[in-house]
N, C-alpha and C. Protein backbone atom coordinates (compact mmCIF):
# COMPACT_ATOMS: atom_id res chain seq x y z
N UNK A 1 91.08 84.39 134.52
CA UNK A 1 92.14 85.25 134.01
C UNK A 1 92.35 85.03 132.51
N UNK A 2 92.06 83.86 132.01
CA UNK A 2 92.62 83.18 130.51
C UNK A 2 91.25 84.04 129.55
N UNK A 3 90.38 84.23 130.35
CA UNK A 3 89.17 84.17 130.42
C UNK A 3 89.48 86.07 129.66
N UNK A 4 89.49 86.64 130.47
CA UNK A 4 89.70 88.33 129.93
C UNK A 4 90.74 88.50 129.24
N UNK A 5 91.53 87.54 128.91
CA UNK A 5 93.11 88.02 128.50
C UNK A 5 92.46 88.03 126.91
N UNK A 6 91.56 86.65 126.56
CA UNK A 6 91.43 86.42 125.02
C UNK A 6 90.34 87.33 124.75
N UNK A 7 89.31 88.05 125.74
CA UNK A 7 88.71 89.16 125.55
C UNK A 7 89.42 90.13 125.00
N UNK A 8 90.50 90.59 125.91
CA UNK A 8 91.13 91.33 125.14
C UNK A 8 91.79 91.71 124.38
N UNK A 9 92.13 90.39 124.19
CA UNK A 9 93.04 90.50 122.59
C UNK A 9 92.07 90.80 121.46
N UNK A 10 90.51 89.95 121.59
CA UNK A 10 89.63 90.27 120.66
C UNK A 10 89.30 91.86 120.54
N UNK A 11 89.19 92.06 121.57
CA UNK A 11 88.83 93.66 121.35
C UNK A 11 90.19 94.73 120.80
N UNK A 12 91.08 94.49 120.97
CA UNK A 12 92.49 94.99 120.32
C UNK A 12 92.67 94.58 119.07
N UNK A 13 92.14 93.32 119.08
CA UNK A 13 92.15 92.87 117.29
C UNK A 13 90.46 93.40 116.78
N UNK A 14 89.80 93.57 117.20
CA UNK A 14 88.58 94.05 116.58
C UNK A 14 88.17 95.58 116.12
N UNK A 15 88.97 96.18 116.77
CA UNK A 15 88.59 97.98 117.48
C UNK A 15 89.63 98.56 116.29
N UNK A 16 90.94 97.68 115.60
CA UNK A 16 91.32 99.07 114.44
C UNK A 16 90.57 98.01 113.42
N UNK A 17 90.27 97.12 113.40
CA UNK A 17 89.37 96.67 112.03
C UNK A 17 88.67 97.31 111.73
N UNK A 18 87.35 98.03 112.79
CA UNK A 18 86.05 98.39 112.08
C UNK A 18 85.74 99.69 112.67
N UNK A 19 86.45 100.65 113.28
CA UNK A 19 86.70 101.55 113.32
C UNK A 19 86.68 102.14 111.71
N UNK A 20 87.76 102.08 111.08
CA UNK A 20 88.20 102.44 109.46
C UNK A 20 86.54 102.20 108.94
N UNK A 21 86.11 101.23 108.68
CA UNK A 21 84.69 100.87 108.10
C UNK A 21 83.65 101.38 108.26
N UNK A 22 83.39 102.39 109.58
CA UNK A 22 82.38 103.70 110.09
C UNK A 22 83.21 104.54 109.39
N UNK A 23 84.76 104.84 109.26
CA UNK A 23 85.09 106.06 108.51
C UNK A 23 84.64 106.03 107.20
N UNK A 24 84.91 105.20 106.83
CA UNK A 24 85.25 104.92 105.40
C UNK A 24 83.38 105.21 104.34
N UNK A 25 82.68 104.85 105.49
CA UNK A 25 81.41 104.48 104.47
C UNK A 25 80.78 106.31 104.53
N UNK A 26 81.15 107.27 105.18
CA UNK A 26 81.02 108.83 105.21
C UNK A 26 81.88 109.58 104.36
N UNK A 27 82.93 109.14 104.01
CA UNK A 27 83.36 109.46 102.65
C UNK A 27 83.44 109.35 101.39
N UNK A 28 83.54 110.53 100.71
CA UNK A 28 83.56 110.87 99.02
C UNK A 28 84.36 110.82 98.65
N UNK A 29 85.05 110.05 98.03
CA UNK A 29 85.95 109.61 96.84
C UNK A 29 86.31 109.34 95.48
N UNK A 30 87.02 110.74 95.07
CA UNK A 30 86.92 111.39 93.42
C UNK A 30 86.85 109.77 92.88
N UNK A 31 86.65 109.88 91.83
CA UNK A 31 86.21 108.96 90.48
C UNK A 31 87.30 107.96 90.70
N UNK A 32 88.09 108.68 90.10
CA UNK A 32 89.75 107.98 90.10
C UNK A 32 90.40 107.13 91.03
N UNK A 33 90.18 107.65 92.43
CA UNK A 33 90.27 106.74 93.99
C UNK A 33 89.33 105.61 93.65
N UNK A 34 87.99 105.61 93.69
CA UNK A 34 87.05 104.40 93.42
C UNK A 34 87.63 103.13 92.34
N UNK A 35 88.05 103.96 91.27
CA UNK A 35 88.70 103.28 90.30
C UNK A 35 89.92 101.90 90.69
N UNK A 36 90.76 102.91 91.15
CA UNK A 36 91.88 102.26 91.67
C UNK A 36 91.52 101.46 92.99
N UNK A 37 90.56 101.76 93.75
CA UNK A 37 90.27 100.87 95.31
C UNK A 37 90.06 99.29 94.24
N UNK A 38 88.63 99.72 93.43
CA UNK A 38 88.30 98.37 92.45
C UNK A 38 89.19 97.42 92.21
N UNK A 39 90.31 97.78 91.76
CA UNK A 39 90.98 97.00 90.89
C UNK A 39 92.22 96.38 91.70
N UNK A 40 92.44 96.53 93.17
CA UNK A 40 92.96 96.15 94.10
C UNK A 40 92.46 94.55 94.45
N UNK A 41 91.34 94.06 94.55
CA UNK A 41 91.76 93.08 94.28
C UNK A 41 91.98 91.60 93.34
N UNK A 42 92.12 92.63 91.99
CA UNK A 42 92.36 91.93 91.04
C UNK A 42 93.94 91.40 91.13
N UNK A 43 94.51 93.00 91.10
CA UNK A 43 96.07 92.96 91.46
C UNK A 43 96.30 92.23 92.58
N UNK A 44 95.87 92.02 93.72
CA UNK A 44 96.22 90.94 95.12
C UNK A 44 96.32 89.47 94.02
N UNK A 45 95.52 89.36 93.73
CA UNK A 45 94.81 87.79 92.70
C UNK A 45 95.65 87.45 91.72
N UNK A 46 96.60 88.73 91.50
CA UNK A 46 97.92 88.20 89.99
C UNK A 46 98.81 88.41 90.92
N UNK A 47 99.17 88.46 91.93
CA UNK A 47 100.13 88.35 92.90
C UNK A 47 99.92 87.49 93.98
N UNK A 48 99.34 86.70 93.96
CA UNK A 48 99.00 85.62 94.95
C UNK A 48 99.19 84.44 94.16
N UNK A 49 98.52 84.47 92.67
CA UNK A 49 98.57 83.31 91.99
C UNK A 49 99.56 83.23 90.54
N UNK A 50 100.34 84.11 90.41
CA UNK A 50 101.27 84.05 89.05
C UNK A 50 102.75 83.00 89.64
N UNK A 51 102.89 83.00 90.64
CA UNK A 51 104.15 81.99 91.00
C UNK A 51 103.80 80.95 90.80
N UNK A 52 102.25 80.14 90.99
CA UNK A 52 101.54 78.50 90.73
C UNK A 52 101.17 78.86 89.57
N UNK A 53 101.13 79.41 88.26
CA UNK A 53 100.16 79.51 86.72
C UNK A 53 101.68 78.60 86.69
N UNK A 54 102.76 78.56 86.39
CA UNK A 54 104.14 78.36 86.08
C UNK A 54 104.04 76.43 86.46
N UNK A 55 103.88 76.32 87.52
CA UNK A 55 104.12 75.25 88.24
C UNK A 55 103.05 74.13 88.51
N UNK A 56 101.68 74.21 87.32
CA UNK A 56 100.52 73.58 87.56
C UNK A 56 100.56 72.07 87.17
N UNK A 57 101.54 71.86 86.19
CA UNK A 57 101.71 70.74 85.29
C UNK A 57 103.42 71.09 85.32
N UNK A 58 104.66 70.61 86.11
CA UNK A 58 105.78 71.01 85.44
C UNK A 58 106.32 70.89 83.81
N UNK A 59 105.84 69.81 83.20
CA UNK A 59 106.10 69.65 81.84
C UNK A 59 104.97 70.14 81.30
N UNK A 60 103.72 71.12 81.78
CA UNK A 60 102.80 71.33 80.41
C UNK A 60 102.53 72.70 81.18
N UNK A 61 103.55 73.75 80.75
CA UNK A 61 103.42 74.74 81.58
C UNK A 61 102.43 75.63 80.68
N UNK A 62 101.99 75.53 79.61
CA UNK A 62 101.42 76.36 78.72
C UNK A 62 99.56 76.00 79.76
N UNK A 63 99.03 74.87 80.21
CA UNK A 63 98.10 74.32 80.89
C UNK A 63 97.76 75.76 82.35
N UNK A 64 99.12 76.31 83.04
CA UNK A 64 98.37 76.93 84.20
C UNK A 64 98.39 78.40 83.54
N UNK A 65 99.34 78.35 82.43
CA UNK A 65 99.46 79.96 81.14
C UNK A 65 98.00 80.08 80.85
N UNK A 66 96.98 79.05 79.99
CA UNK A 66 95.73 79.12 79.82
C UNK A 66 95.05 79.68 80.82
N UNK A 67 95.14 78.57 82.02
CA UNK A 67 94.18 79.28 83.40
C UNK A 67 94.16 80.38 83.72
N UNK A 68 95.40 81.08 84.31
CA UNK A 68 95.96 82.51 83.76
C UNK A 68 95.06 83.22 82.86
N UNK A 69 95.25 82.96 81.77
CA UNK A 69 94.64 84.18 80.51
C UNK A 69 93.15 84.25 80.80
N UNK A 70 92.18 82.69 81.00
CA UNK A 70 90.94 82.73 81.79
C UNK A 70 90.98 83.72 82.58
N UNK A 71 91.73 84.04 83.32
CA UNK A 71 91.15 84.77 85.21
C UNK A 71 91.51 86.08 84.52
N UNK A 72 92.69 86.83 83.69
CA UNK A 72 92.52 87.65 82.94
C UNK A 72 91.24 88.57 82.07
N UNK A 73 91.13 87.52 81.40
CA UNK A 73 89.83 87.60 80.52
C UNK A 73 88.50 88.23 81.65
N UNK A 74 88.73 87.44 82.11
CA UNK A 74 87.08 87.36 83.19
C UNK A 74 87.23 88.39 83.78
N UNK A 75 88.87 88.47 85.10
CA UNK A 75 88.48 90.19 85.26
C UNK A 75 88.78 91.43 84.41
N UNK A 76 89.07 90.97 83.44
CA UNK A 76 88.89 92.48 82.32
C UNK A 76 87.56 92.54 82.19
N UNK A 77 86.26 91.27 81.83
CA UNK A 77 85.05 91.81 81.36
C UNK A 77 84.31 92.40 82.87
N UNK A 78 85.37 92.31 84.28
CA UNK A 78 84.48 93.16 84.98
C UNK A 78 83.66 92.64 85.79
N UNK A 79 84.00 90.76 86.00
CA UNK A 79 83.30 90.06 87.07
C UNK A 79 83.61 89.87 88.12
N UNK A 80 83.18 89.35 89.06
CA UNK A 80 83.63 89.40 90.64
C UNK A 80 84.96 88.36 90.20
N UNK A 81 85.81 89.03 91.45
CA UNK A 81 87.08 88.10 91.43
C UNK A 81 86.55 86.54 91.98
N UNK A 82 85.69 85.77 92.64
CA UNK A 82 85.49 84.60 92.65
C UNK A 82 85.54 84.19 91.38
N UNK A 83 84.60 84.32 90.73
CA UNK A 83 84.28 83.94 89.25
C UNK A 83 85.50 84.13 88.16
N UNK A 84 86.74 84.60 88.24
CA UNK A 84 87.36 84.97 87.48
C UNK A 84 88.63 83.44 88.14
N UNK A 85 88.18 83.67 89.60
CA UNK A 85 89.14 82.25 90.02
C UNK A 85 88.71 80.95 90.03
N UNK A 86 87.29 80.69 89.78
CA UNK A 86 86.71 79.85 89.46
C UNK A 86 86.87 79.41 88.41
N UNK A 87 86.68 80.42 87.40
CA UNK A 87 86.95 79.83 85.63
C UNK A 87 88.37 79.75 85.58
N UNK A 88 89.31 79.99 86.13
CA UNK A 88 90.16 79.56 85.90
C UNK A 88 90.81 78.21 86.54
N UNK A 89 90.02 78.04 87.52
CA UNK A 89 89.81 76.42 87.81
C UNK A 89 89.38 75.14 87.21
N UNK A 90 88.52 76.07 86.70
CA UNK A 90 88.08 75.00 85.57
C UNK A 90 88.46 74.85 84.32
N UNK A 91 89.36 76.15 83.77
CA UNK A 91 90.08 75.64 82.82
C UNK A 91 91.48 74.65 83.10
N UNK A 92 91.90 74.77 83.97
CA UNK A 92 93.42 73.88 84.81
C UNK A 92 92.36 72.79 84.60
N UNK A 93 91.30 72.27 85.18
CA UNK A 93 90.83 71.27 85.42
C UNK A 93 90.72 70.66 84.19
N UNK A 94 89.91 71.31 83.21
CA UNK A 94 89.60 70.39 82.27
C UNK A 94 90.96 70.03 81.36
N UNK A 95 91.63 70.99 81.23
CA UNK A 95 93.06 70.59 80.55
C UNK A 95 94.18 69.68 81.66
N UNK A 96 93.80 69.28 82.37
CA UNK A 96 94.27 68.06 83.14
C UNK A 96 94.05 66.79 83.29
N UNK A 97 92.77 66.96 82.67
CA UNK A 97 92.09 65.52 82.46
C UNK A 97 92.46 64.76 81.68
């Protein structure tokens, strides 16, 4: 019984996930939509991480401000968001040392 119950939760949790993902890859989407999908998760990434840039060093708050302007920088020139959270790891890092 435990046995079909977590079946079916998987399949209730699986079936509106990837449903959307067969829709999604048959549609055309003006310029402007593409644009804005892009840059979604840059914006998740300054809203996930601008409450800790503040709080990285409490007395050397200018230290998670730098890291910050890094992950800035990086996704303005247009790189994958890893890489933009990476370098900004490594700038916290090295100005911590």
């Amino acid at each position: 019984m435990i046995f079909a119950i977590i079946i079916g939760m998987a399949l209730v949790t699986m079936i509106p996930r990837v449903i959307p993902a067969f829709i999604v890859d048959k549609l055309q989407f003006k310029e402007w939509v593409n644009r804005w999908l892009n840059a979604i998760p840059f914006a998740a990434l300054g809203a996930l991480i601008f409450p800790g840039i503040l709080n990285v060093k409490p007395d050397q708050p200018y230290i998670g401000l730098l890291g910050g302007a890094v992950a800035v920088v990086l996704a303005y020139l247009g790189l994958n968001v890893i890489v933009a959270v990476l370098g900004a790891i490594v700038t916290v890092f090295l100005f911590t040392m």
